[in-house]
C-alpha atoms as a PDB file:
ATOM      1  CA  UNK A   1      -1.593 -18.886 -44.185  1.00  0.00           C
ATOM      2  CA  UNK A   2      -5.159 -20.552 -44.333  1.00  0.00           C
ATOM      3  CA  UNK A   3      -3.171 -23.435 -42.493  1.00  0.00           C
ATOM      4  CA  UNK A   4      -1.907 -21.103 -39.772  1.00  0.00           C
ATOM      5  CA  UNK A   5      -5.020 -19.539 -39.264  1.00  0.00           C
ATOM      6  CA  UNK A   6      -6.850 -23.035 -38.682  1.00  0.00           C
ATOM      7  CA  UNK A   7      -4.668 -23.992 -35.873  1.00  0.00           C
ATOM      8  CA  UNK A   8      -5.009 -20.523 -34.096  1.00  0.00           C
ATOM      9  CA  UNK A   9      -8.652 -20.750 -34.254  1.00  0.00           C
ATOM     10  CA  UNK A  10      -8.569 -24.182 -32.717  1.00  0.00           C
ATOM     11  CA  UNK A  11      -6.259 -23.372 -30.221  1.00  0.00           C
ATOM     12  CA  UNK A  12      -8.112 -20.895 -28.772  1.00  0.00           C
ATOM     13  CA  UNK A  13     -11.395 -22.846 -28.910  1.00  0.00           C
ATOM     14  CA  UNK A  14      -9.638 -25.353 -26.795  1.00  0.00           C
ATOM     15  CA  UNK A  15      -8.024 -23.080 -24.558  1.00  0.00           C
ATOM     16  CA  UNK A  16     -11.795 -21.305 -23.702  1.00  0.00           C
ATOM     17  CA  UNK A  17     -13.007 -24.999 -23.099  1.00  0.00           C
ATOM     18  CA  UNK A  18     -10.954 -25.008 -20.165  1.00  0.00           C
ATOM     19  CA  UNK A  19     -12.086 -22.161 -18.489  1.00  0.00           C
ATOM     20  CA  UNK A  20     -15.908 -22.759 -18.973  1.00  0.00           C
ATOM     21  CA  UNK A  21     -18.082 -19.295 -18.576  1.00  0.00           C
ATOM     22  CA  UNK A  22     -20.819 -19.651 -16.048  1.00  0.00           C
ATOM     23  CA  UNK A  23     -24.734 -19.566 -17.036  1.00  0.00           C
ATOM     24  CA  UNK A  24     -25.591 -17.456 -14.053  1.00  0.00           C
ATOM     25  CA  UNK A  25     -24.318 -13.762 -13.742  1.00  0.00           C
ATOM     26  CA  UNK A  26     -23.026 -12.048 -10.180  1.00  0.00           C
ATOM     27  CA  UNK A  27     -25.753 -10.913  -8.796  1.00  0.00           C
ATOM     28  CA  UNK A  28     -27.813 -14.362  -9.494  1.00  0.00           C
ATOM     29  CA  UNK A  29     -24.857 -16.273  -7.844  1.00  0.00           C
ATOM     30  CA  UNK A  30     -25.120 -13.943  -4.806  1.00  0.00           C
ATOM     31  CA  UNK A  31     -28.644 -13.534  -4.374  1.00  0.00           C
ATOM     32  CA  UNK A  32     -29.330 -17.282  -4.511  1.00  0.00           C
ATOM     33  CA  UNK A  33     -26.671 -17.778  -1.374  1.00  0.00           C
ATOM     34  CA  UNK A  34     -28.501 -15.399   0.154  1.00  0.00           C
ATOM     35  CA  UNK A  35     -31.908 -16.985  -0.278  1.00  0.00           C
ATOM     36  CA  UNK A  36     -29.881 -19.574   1.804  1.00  0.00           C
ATOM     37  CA  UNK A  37     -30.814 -17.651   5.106  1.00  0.00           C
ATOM     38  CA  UNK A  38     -34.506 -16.549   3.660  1.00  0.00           C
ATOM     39  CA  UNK A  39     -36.490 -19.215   5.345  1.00  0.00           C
ATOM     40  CA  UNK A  40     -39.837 -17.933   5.869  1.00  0.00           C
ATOM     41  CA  UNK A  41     -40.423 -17.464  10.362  1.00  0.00           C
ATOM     42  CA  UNK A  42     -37.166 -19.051  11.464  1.00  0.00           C
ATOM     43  CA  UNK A  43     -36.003 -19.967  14.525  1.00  0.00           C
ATOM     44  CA  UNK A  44     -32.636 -20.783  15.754  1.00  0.00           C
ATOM     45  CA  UNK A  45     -31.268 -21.358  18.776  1.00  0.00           C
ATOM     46  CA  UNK A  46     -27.154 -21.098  18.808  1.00  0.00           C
ATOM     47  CA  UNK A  47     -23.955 -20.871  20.941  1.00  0.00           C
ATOM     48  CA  UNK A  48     -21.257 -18.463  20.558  1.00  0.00           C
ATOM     49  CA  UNK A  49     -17.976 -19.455  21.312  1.00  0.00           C
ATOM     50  CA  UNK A  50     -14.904 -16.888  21.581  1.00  0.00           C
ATOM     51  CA  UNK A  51     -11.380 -17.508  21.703  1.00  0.00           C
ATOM     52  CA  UNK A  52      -9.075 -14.667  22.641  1.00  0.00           C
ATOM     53  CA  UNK A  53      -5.406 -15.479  22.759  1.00  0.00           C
ATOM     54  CA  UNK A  54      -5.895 -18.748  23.375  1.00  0.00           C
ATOM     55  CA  UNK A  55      -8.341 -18.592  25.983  1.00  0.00           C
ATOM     56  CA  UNK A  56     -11.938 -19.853  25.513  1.00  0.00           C
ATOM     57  CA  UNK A  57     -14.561 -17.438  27.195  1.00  0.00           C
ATOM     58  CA  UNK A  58     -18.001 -18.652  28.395  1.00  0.00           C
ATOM     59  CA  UNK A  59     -19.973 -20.042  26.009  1.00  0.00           C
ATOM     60  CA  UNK A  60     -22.823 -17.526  25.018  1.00  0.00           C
ATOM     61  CA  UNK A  61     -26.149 -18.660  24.231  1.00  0.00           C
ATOM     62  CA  UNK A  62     -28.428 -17.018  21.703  1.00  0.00           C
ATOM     63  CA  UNK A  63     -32.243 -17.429  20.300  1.00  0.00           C
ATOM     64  CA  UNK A  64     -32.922 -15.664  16.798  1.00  0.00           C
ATOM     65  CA  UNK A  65     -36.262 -14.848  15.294  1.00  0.00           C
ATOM     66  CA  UNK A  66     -36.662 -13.775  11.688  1.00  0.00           C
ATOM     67  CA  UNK A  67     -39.428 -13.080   9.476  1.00  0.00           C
ATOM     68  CA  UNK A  68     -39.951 -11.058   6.307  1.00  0.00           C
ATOM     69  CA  UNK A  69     -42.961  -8.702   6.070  1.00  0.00           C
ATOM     70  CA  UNK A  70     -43.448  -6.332   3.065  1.00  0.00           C
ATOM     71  CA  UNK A  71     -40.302  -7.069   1.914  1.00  0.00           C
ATOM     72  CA  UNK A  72     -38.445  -5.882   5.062  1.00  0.00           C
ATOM     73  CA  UNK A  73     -36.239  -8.324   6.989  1.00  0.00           C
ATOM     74  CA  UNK A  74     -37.094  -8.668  10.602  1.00  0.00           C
ATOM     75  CA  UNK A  75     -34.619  -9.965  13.112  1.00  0.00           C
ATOM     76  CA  UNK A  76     -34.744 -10.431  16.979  1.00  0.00           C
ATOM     77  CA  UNK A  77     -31.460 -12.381  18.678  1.00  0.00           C
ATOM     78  CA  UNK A  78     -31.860 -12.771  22.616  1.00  0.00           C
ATOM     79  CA  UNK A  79     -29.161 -13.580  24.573  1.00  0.00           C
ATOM     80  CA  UNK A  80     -29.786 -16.471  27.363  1.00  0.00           C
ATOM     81  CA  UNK A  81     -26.504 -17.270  29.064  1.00  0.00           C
ATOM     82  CA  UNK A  82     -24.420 -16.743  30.778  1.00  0.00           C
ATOM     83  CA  UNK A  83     -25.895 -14.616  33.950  1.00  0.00           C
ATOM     84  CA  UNK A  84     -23.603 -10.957  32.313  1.00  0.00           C
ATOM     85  CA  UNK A  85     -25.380 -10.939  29.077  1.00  0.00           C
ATOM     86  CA  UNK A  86     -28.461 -12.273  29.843  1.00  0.00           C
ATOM     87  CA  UNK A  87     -31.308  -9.988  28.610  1.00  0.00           C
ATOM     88  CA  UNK A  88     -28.887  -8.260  25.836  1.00  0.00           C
ATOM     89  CA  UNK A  89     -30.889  -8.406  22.542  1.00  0.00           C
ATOM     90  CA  UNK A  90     -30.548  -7.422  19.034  1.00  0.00           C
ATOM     91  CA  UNK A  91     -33.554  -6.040  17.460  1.00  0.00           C
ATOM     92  CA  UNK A  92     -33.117  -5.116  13.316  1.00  0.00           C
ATOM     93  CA  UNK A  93     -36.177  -4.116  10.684  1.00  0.00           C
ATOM     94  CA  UNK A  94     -34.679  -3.241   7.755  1.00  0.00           C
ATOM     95  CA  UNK A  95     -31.541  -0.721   8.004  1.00  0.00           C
ATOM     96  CA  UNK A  96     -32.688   0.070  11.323  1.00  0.00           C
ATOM     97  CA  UNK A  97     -31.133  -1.238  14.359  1.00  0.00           C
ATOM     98  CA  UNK A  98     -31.513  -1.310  18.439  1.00  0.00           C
ATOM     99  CA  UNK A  99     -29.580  -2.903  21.123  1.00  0.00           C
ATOM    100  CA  UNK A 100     -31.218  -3.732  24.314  1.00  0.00           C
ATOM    101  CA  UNK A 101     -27.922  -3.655  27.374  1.00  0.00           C
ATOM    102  CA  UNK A 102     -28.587  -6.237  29.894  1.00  0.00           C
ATOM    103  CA  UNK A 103     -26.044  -4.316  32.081  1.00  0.00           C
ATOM    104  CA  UNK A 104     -28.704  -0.957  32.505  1.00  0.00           C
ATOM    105  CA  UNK A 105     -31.533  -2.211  31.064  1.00  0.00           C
ATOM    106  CA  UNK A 106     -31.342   0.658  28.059  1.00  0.00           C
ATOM    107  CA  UNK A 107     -32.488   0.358  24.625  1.00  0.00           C
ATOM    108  CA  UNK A 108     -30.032   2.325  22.043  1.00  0.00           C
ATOM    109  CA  UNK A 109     -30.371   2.501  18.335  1.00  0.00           C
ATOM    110  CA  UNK A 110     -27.522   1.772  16.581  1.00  0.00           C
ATOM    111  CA  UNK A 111     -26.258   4.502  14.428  1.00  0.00           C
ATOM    112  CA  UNK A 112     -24.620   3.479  10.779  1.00  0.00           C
ATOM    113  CA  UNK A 113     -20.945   3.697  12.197  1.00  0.00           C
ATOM    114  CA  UNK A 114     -21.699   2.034  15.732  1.00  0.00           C
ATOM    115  CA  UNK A 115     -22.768  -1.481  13.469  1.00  0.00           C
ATOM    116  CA  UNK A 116     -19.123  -1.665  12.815  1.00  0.00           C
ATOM    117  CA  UNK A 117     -18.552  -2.239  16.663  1.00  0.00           C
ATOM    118  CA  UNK A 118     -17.838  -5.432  18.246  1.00  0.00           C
ATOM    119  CA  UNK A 119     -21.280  -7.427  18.836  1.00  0.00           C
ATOM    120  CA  UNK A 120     -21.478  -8.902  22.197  1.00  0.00           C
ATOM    121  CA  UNK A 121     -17.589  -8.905  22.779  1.00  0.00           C
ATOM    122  CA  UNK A 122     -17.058 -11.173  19.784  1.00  0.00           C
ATOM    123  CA  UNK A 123     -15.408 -10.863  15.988  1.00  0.00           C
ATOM    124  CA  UNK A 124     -19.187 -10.497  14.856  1.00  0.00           C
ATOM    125  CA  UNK A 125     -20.127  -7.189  14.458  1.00  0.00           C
ATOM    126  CA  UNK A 126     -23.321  -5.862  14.861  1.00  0.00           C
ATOM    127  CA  UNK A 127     -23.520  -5.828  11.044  1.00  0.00           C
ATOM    128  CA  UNK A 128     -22.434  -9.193  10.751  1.00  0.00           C
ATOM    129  CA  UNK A 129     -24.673 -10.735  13.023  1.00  0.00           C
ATOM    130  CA  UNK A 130     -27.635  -9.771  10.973  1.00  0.00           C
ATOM    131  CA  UNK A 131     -26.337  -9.512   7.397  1.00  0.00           C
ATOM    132  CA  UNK A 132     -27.556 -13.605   6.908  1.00  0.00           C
ATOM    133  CA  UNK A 133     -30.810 -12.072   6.596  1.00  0.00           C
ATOM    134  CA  UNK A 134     -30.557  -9.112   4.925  1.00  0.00           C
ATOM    135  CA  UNK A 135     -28.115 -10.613   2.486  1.00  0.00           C
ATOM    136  CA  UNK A 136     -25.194  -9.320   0.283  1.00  0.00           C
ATOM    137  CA  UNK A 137     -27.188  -8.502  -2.918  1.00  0.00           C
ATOM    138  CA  UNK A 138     -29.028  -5.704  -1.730  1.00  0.00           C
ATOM    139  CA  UNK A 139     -26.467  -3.206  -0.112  1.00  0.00           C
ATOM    140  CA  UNK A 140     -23.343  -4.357  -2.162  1.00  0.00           C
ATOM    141  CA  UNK A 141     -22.214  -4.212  -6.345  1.00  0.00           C
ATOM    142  CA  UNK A 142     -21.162  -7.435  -6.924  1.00  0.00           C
ATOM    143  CA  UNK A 143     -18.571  -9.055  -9.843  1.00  0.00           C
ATOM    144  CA  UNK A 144     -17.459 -12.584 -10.342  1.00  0.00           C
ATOM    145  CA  UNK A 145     -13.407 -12.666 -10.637  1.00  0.00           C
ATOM    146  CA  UNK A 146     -13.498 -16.231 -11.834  1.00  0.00           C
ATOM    147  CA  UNK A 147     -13.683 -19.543 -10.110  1.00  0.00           C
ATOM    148  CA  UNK A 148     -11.265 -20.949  -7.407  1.00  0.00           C
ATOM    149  CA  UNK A 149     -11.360 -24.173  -4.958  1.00  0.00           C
ATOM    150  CA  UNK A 150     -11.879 -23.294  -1.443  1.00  0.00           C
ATOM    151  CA  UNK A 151     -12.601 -26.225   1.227  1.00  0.00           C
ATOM    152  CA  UNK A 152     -11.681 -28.563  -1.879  1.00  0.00           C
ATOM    153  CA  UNK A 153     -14.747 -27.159  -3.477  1.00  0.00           C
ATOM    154  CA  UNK A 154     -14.861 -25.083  -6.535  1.00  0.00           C
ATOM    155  CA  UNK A 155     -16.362 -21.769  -6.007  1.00  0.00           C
ATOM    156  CA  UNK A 156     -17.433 -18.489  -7.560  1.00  0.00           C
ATOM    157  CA  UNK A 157     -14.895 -15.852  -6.444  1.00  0.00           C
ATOM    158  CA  UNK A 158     -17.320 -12.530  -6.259  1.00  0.00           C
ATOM    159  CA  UNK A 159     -16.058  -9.201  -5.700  1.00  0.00           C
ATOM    160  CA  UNK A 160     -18.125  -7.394  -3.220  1.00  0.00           C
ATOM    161  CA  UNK A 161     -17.840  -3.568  -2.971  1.00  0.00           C
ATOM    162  CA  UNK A 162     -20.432  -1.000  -1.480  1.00  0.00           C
ATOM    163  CA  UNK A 163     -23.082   0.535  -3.037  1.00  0.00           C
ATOM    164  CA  UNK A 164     -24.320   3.933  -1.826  1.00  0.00           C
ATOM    165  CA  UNK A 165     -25.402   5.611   1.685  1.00  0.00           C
ATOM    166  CA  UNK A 166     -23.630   2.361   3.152  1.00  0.00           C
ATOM    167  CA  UNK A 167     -21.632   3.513   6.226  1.00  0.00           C
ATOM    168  CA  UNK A 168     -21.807   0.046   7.966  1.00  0.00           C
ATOM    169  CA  UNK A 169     -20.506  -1.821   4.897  1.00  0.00           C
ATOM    170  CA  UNK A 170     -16.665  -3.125   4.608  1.00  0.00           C
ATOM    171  CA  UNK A 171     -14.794  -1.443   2.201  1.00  0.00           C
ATOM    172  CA  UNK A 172     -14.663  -4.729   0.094  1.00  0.00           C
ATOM    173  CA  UNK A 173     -15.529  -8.150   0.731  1.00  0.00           C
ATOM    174  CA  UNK A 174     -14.649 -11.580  -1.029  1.00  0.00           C
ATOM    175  CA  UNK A 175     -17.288 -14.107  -1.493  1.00  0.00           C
ATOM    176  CA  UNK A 176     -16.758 -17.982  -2.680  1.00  0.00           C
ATOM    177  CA  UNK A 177     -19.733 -19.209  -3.128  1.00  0.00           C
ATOM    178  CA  UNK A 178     -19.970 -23.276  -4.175  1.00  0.00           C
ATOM    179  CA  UNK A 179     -20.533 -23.685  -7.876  1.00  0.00           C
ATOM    180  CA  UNK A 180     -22.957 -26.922  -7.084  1.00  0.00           C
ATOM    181  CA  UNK A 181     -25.488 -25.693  -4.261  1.00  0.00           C
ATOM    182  CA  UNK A 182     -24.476 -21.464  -4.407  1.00  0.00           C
ATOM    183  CA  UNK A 183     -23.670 -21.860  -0.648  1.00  0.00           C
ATOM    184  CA  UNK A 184     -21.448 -19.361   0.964  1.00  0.00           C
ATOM    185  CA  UNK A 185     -17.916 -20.821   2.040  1.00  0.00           C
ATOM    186  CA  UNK A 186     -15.884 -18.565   2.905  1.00  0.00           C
ATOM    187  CA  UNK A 187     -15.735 -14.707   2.230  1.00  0.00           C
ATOM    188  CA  UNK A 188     -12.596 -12.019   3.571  1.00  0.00           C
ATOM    189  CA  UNK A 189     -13.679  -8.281   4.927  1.00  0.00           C
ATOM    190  CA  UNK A 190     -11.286  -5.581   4.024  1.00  0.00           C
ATOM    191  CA  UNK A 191     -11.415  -1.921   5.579  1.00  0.00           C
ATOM    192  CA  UNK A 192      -8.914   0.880   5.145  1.00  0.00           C
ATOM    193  CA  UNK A 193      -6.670  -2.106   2.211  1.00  0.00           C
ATOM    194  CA  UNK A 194      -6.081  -4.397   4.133  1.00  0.00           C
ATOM    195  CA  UNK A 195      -7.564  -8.271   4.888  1.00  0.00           C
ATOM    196  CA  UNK A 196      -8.983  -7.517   8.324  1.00  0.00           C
ATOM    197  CA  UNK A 197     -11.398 -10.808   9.108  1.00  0.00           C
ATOM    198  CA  UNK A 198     -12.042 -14.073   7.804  1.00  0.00           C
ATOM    199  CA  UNK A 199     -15.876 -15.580   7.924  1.00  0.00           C
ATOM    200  CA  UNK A 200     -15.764 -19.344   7.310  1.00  0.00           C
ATOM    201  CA  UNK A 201     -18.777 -21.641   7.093  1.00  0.00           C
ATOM    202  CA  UNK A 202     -19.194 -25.098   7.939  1.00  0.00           C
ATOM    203  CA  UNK A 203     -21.499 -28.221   8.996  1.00  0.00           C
ATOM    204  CA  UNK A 204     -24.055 -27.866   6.352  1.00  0.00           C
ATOM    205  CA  UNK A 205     -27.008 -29.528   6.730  1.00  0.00           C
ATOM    206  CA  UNK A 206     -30.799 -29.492   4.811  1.00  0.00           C
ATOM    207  CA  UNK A 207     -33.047 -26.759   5.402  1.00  0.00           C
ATOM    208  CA  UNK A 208     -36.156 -26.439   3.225  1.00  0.00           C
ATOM    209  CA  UNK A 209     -34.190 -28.337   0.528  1.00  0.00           C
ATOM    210  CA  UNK A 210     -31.171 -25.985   0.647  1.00  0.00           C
ATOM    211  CA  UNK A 211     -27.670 -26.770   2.700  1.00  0.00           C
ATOM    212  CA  UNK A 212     -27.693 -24.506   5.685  1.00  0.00           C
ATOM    213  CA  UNK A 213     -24.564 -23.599   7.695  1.00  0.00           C
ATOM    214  CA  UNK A 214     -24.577 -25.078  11.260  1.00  0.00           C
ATOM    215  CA  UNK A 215     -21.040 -23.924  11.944  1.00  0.00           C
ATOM    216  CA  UNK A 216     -20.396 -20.192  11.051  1.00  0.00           C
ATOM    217  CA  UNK A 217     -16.696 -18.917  12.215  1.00  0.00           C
ATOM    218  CA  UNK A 218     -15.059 -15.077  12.076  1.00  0.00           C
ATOM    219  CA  UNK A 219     -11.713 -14.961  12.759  1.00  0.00           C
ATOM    220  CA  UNK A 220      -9.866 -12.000  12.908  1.00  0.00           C
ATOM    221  CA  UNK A 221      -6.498 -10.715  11.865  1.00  0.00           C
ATOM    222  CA  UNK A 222      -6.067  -7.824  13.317  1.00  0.00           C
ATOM    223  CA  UNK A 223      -5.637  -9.224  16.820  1.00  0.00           C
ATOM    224  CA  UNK A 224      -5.457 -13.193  17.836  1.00  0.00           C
ATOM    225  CA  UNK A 225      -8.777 -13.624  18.634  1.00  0.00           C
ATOM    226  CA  UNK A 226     -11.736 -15.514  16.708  1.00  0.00           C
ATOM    227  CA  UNK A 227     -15.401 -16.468  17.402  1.00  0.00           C
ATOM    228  CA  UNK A 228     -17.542 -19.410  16.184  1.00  0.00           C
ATOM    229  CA  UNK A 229     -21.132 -19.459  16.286  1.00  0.00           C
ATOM    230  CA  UNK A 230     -23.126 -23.313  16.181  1.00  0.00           C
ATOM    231  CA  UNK A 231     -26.346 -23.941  15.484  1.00  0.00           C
ATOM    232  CA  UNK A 232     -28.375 -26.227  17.918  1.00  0.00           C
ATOM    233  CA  UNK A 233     -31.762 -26.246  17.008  1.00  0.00           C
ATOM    234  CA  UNK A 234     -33.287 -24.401  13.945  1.00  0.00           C
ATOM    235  CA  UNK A 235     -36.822 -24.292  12.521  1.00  0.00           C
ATOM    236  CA  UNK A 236     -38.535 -22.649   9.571  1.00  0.00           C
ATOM    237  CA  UNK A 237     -41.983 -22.353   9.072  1.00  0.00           C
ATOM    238  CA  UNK A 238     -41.844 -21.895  12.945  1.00  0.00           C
ATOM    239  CA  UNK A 239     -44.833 -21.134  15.255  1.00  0.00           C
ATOM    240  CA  UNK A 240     -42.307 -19.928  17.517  1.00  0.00           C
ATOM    241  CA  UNK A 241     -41.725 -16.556  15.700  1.00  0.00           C
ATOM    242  CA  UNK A 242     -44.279 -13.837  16.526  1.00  0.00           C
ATOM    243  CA  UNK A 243     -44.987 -10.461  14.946  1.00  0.00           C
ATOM    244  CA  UNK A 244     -45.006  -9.180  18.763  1.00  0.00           C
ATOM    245  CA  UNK A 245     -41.585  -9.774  18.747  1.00  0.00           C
ATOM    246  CA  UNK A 246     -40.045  -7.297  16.558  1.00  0.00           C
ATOM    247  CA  UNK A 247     -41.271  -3.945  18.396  1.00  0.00           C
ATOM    248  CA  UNK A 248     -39.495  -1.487  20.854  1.00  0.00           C
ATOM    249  CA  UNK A 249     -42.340  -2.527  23.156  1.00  0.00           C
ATOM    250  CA  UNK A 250     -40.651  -5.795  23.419  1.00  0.00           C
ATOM    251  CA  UNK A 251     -37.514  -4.865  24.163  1.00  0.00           C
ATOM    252  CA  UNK A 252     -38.575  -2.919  26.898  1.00  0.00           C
ATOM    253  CA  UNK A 253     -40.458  -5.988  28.279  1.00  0.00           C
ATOM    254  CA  UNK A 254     -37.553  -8.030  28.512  1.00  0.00           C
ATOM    255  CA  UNK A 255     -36.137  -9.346  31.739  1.00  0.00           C
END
């Protein structure tokens, strides 16, 4: 019996070798891909790409500003090109969002629901455009499912679901996040059950010491369209983000 009991006891030692328990929890897996985006007065200058049955659109051409004061992410994206969205910009401090129309000239802020909406015709919405900077870890409850290979990399697989008062959140998201560096590599939005989009990222290259994505893609499922946004220039530490910036006063200057 003593015999039988030995070999049990080593079997199942060497069956919980192979499936080795990670040091860091959830949330620390999660919050340290989102430090990924946290670079202190960034600047990045980017080109949206979207593809809609087939057919490429103009490419779009962005300029981002970000900063984090009292603990509240700011974030200011201008649109530069082409000639019909010219002037649109993006203005977010905290929860809070406005939207600056290059077509009137009118400055709207966003209610919860509306961040849901298609961002500048693309598969980004609103939401996603700014939730780099705002991150994961604060508005969702997060739980690792295990570990899977995604891109040929192993991964965390993280369960994302929404925490409370969170109207612009997806039902439930999936993260993988790279066991080695904690960079995001691919995560899947579901609303109403069902896999609706696809966010893929790509290109990674050194930013402050961490591997920043240069390539970001959403492709969606629900119709046969997706949208890639690439990274041309970016800076941190930059002298190029002002605390001007991120006002309504400086939406209403635009031109």
């Amino acid at each position: 019996m003593k015999d039988i009991l030995r070999k049990l006891t080593m079997i199942i030692l060497v069956a919980g070798s192979c499936f080795p328990v990670p040091a860091e929890s959830a949330q620390d897996i999660v919050e340290k891909a989102d430090a990924i985006f946290k670079h202190n007065r960034m600047y990045q200058k980017s080109a949206m790409t979207i593809v809609r049955n087939g057919r490429e659109q103009p490419v779009q051409q962005m300029e981002s500003y970000y900063l984090e004061e009292d603990g509240i992410d700011h974030t200011l994206t201008l649109f530069l090109a082409p000639r019909r969205v010219k002037g649109t910009a993006y203005l977010s401090i905290g929860d809070d969002l406005w939207v600056r129309f290059a077509s009137t000239g009118r400055i709207r802020k966003m209610s919860s629901s509306a961040k849901k909406n298609s961002a500048g015709g693309s598969d980004f919405s609103y939401s996603d455009m700014g939730e780099g900077n705002s991150g994961f870890a604060e508005k969702y409850n997060v739980s690792l499912s295990g570990q899977e290979k995604v891109q040929g990399v192993d991964c965390y697989r993280i369960i994302l679901t929404p925490g409370s008062n969170a109207e612009d959140l997806y039902e439930k998201a999936v993260a993988y996040i790279a066991v080695s560096d904690f960079s995001y590599r691919l995560i899947e939005l579901y609303e109403d059950g069902a896999h609706i989009k696809t966010m893929t990222f790509d290109d990674f290259k050194p930013v402050n010491g961490t591997p920043y994505p240069y390539t970001v893609k959403m492709e969606s499922l629900a119709r046969n369209s997706f949208s890639i946004i690439e990274t041309l220039e970016l800076e941190a530490d930059s002298l190029k983000v002002e605390n001007r910036f991120f006002s309504h006063s400086y939406l209403e200057a635009i031109r």
